[in-house]
Protein backbone atom coordinates (compact mmCIF):
# COMPACT_ATOMS: atom_id res chain seq x y z
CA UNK A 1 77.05 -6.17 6.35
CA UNK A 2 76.62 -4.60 9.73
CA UNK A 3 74.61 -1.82 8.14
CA UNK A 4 72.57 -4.27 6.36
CA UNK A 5 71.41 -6.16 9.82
CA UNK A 6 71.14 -2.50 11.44
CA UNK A 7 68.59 -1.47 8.50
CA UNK A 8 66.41 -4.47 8.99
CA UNK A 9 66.17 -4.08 12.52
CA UNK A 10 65.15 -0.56 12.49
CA UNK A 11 62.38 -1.45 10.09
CA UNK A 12 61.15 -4.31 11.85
CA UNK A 13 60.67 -2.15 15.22
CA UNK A 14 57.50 -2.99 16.68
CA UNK A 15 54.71 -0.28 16.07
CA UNK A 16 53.11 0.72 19.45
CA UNK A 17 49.34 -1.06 19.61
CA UNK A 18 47.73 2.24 18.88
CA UNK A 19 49.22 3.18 16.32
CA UNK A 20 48.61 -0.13 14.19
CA UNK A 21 44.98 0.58 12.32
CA UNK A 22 42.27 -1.98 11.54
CA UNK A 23 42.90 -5.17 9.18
CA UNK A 24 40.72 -6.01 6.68
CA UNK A 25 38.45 -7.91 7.55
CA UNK A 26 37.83 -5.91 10.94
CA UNK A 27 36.87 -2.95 8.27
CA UNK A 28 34.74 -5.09 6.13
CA UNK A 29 32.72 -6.36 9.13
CA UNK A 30 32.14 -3.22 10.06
CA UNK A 31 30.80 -2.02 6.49
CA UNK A 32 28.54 -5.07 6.58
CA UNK A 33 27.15 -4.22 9.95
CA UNK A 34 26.36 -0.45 9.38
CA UNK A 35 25.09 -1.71 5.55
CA UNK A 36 22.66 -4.24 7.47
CA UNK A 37 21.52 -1.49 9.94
CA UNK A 38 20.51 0.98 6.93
CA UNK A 39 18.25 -2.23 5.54
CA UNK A 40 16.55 -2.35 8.27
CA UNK A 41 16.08 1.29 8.52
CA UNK A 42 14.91 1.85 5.09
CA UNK A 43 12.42 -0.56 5.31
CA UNK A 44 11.40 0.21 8.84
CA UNK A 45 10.76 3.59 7.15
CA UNK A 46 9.52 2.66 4.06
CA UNK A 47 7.05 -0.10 4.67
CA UNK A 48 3.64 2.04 5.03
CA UNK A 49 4.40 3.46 1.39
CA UNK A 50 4.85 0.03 -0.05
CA UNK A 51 1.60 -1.09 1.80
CA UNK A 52 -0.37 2.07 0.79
CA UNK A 53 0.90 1.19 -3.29
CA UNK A 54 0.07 -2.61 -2.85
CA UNK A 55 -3.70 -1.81 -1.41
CA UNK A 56 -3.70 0.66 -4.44
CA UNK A 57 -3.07 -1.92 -6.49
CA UNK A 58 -4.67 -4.36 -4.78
CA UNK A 59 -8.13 -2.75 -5.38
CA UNK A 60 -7.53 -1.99 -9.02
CA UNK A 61 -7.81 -5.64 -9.72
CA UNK A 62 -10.26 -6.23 -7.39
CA UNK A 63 -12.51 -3.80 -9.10
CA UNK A 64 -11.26 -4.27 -12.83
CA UNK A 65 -12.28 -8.71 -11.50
CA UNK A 66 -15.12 -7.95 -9.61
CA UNK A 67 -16.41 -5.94 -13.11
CA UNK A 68 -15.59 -8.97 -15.49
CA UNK A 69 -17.36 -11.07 -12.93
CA UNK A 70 -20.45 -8.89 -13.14
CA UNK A 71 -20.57 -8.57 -17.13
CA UNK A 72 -20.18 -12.62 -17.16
CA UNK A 73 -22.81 -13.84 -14.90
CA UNK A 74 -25.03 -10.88 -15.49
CA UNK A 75 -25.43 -9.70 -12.19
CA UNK A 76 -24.56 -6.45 -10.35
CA UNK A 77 -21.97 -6.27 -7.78
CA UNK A 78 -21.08 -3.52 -5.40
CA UNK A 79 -17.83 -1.98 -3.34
CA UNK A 80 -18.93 -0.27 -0.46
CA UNK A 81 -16.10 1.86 1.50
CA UNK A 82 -15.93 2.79 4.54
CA UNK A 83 -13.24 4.74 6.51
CA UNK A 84 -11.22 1.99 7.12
CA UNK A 85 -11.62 -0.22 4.77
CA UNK A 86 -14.03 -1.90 1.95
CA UNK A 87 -15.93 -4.79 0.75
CA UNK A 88 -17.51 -6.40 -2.57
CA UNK A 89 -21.44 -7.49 -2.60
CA UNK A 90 -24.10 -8.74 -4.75
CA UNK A 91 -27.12 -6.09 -5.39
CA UNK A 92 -30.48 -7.41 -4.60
CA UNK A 93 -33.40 -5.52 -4.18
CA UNK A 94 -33.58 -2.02 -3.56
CA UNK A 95 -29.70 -2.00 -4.44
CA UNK A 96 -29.40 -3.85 -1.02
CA UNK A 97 -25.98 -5.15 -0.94
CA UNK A 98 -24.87 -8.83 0.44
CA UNK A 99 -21.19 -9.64 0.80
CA UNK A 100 -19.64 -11.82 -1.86
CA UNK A 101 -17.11 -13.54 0.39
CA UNK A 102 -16.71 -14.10 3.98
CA UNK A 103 -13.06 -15.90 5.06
CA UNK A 104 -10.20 -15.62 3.37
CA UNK A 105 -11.96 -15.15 -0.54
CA UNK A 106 -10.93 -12.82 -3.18
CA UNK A 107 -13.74 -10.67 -2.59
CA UNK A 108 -13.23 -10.60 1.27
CA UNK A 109 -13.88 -7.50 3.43
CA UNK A 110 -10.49 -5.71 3.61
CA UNK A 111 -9.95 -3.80 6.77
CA UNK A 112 -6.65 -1.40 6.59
CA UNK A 113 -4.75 -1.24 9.41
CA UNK A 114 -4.23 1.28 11.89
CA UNK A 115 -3.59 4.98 10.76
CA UNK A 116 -4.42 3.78 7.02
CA UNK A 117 -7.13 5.45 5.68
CA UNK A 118 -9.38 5.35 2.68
CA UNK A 119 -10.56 8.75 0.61
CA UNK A 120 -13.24 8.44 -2.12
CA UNK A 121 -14.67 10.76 -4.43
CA UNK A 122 -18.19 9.51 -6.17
CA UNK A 123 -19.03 11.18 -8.94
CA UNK A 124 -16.97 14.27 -8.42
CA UNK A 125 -17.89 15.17 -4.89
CA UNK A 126 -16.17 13.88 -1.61
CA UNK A 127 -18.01 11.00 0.46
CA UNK A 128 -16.98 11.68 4.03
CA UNK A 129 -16.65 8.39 4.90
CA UNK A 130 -17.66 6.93 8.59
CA UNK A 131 -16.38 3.73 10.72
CA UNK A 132 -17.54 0.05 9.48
CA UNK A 133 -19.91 -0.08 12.44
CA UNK A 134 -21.94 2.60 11.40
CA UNK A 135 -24.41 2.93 8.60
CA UNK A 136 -22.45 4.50 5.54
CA UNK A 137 -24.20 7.24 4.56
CA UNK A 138 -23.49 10.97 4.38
CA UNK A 139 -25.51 13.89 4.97
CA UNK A 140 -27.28 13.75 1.82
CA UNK A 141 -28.25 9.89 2.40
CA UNK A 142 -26.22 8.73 -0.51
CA UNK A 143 -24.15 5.55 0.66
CA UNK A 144 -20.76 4.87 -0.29
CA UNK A 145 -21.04 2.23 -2.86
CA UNK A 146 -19.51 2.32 -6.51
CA UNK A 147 -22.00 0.02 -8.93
CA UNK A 148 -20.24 -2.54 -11.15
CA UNK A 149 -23.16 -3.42 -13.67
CA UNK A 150 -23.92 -6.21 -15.98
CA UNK A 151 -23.19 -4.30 -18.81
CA UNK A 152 -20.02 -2.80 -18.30
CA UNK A 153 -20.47 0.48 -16.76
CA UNK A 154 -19.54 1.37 -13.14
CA UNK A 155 -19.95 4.38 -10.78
CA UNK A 156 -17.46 7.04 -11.64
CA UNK A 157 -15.17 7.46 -8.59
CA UNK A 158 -11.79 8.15 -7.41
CA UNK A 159 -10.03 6.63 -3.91
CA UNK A 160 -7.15 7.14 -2.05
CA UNK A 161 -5.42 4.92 0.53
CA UNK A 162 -3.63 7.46 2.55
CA UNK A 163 -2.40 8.23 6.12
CA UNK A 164 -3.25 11.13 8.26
CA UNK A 165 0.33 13.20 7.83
CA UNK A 166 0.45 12.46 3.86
CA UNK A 167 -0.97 11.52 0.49
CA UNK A 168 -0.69 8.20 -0.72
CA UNK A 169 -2.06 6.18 -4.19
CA UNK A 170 -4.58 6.69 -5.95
CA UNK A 171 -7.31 5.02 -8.21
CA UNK A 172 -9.87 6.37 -10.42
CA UNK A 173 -12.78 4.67 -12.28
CA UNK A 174 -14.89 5.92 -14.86
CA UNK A 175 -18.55 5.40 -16.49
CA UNK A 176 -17.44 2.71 -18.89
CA UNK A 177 -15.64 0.57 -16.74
CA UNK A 178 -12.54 1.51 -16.57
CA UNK A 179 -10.32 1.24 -14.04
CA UNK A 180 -6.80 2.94 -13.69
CA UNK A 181 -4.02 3.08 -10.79
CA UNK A 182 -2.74 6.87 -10.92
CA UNK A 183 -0.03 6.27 -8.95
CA UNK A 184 1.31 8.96 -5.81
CA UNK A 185 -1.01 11.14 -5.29
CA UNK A 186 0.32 15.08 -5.18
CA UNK A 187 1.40 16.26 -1.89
């Protein structure tokens, strides 16, 4: 019996404080701490990729409304782009453009924020595009505006919301009105 109460004690001995480990839930608080930090890493990361696809997207059905619009009240529209950003208008005139929508509208002028910028192709050939304030033409006097007409057809073109270290998403429209989102562009 003495042997019993001898065994007991010796595995009962208190275990020095340093040599104890972590309970549970001092390990699972831990896990949820360094999972939490990785969130906000990832998206701290990851958030001018997401904005570059939504503005992608974004525009696609902009253009592919802005298009319907035109064929069903038989008027012309217009996007005109600029470095920075872009806007929807009604062609007059001379293919002198007024904006559709001032305030918060569906056709509103969309301005990209800093170190966001837009690339466009008309046509084929790159339009170097300037700052809103400016006029928007190139050297060869063409302006930066892709025609959505009354009948269906728009200006063939191709843009790109991208930064200035990467690619980003593209769109590309063609003669007979359509409109597709390509996706990442190729590094």
């Amino acid at each position: 019996m003495l042997v019993k109460r001898n065994a007991r004690r010796q595995r009962r001995r208190k275990i020095p404080n340093f040599m104890r480990g972590f309970t549970l839930i001092e390990v699972i608080v831990v896990v949820f701490i360094i999972g939490l930090m990785a969130t906000f890493a990832s998206l701290s990361v990851g958030g001018g990729d997401r904005y570059l696809q939504q503005e992608a997207q974004r525009l696609t059905g902009l253009v592919q409304l802005a298009g319907e619009e035109a064929i069903i009240n038989g008027q012309e529209y217009g996007l005109e782009f600029n470095k920075t950003g872009y806007q929807f208008g009604l062609l007059g005139n001379g293919n002198k453009m007024t904006p559709l929508e001032e305030g918060d509208g569906v056709f509103r002028a969309r301005v990209m924020p800093n170190g966001i910028f837009i690339a466009l192709e008309i046509n084929g050939e790159e339009i170097f595009l300037q700052e809103a304030s400016s006029e928007q033409e190139d050297d060869s006097g063409e302006k930066s505006i892709i025609y959505l007409l009354s009948s269906g057809e728009m200006t063939p073109f191709m843009a790109e919301f991208r930064t200035e270290e990467r690619g980003g998403y593209r769109i590309q429209g063609d003669f007979i009105g359509n409109i597709t989102y390509l996706g990442r562009a190729a590094e």
